[in-house]
Structure formats: structure tokens, C-alpha cells
C-alpha atoms as a PDB file:
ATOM      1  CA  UNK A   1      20.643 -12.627  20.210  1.00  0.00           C
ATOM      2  CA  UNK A   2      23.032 -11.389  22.359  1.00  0.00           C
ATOM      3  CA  UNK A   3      26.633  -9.293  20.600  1.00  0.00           C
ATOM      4  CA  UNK A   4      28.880  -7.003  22.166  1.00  0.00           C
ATOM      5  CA  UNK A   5      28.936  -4.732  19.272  1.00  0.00           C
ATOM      6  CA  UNK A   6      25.768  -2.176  18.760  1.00  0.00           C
ATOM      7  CA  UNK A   7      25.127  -1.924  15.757  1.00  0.00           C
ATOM      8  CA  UNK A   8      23.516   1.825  15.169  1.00  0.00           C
ATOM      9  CA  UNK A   9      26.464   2.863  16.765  1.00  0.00           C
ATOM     10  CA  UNK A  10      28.390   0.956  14.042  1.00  0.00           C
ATOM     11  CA  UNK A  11      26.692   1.906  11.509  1.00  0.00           C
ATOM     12  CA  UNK A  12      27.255   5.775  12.220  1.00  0.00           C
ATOM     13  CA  UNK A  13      30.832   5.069  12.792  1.00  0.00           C
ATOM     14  CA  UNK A  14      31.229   3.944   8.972  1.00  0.00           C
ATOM     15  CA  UNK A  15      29.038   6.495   7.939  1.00  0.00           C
ATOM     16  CA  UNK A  16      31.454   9.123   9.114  1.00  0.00           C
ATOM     17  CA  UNK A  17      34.470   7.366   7.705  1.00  0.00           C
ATOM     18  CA  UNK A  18      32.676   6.997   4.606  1.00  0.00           C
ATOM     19  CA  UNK A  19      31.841  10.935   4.672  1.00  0.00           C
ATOM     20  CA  UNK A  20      35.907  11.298   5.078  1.00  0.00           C
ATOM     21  CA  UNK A  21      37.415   8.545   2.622  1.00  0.00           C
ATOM     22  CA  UNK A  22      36.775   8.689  -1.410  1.00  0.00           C
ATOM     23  CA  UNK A  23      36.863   6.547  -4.658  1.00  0.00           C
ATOM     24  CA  UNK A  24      36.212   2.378  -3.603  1.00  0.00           C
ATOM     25  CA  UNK A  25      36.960   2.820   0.063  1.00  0.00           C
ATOM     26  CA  UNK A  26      34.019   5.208   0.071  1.00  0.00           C
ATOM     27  CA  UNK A  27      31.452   3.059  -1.615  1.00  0.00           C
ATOM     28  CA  UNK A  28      32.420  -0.119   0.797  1.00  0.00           C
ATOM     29  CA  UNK A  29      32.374   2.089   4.300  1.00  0.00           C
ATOM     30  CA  UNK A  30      28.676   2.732   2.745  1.00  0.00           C
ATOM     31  CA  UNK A  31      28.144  -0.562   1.603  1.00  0.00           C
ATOM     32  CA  UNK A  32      29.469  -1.425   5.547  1.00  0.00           C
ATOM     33  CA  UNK A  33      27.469   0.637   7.150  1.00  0.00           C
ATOM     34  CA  UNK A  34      23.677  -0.020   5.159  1.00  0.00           C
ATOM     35  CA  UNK A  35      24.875  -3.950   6.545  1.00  0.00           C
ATOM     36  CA  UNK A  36      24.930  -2.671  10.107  1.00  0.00           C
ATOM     37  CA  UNK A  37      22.072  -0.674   9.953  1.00  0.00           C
ATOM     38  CA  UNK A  38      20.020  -3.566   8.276  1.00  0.00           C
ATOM     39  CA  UNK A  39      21.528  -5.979  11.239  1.00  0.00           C
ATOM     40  CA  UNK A  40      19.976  -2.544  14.103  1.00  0.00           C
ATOM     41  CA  UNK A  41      16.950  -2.757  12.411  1.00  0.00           C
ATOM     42  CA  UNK A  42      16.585  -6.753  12.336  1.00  0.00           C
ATOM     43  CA  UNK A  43      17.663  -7.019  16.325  1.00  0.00           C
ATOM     44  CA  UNK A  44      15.024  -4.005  16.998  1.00  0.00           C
ATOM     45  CA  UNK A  45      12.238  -6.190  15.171  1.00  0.00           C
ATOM     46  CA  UNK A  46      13.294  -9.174  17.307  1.00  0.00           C
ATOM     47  CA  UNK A  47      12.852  -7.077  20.588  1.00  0.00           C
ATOM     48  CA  UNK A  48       9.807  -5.396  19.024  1.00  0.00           C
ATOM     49  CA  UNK A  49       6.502  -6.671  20.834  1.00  0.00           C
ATOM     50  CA  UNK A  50       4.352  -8.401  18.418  1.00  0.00           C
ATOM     51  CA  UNK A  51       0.746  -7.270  18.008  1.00  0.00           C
ATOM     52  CA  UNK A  52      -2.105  -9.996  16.744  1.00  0.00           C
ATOM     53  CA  UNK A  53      -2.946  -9.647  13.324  1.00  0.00           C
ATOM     54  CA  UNK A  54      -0.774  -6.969  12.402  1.00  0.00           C
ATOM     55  CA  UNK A  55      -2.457  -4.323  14.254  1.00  0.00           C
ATOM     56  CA  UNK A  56      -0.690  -1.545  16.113  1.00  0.00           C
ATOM     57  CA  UNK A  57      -1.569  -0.918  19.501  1.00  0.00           C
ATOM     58  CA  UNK A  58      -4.162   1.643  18.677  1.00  0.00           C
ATOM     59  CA  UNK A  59      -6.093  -0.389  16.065  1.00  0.00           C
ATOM     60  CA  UNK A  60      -7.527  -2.347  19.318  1.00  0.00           C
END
């Protein structure tokens, strides 16, 4: 899936307004920035080279 957007990078962005805002604009820069790093951590699984069975690359 290609996006022009990286979304670590987004997510640390919120994080940092969320570290300067308060009250409800707080809680939905956190909110924002658990959905970006949920949508880094999906795209990294998709990259991610799968291993048969489960195993790690040590378990060989």
C-alpha cells in the first residue's frame, strides 16, 4: 500500500500536540495518534517477511 504520509512520524507529531493541548483536544490528539501508530504497525506487518509456521528465523 503505497501513502505519502508516514505514519510513525504522524503519530509522534500528535503525540507532542497532545503533550501541549488539555481537556477534549488532549484525549482526541491521543486518540489520533494510537490510530496512526496502529496504521505504522499494520504497514510494517505487511512489509514484514513471513516465516512458515510461525517460526522466527532462528527456530529453523
Amino acid at each position: 500500500m503505497y501513502t505519502e504520509y508516514d505514519p510513525q512520524h504522524e503519530a509522534e507529531a500528535a503525540m507532542k500536540r497532545a503533550a501541549e493541548a488539555e481537556g477534549a483536544d488532549r484525549q482526541r490528539l491521543i486518540q489520533l495518534a494510537l490510530a496512526w501508530h496502529e496504521l505504522a504497525r499494520d504497514l510494517r506487518d505487511e512489509q514484514a517477511p513471513s516465516h512458515p509456521a510461525g517460526r522466527g528465523p532462528a527456530a529453523g
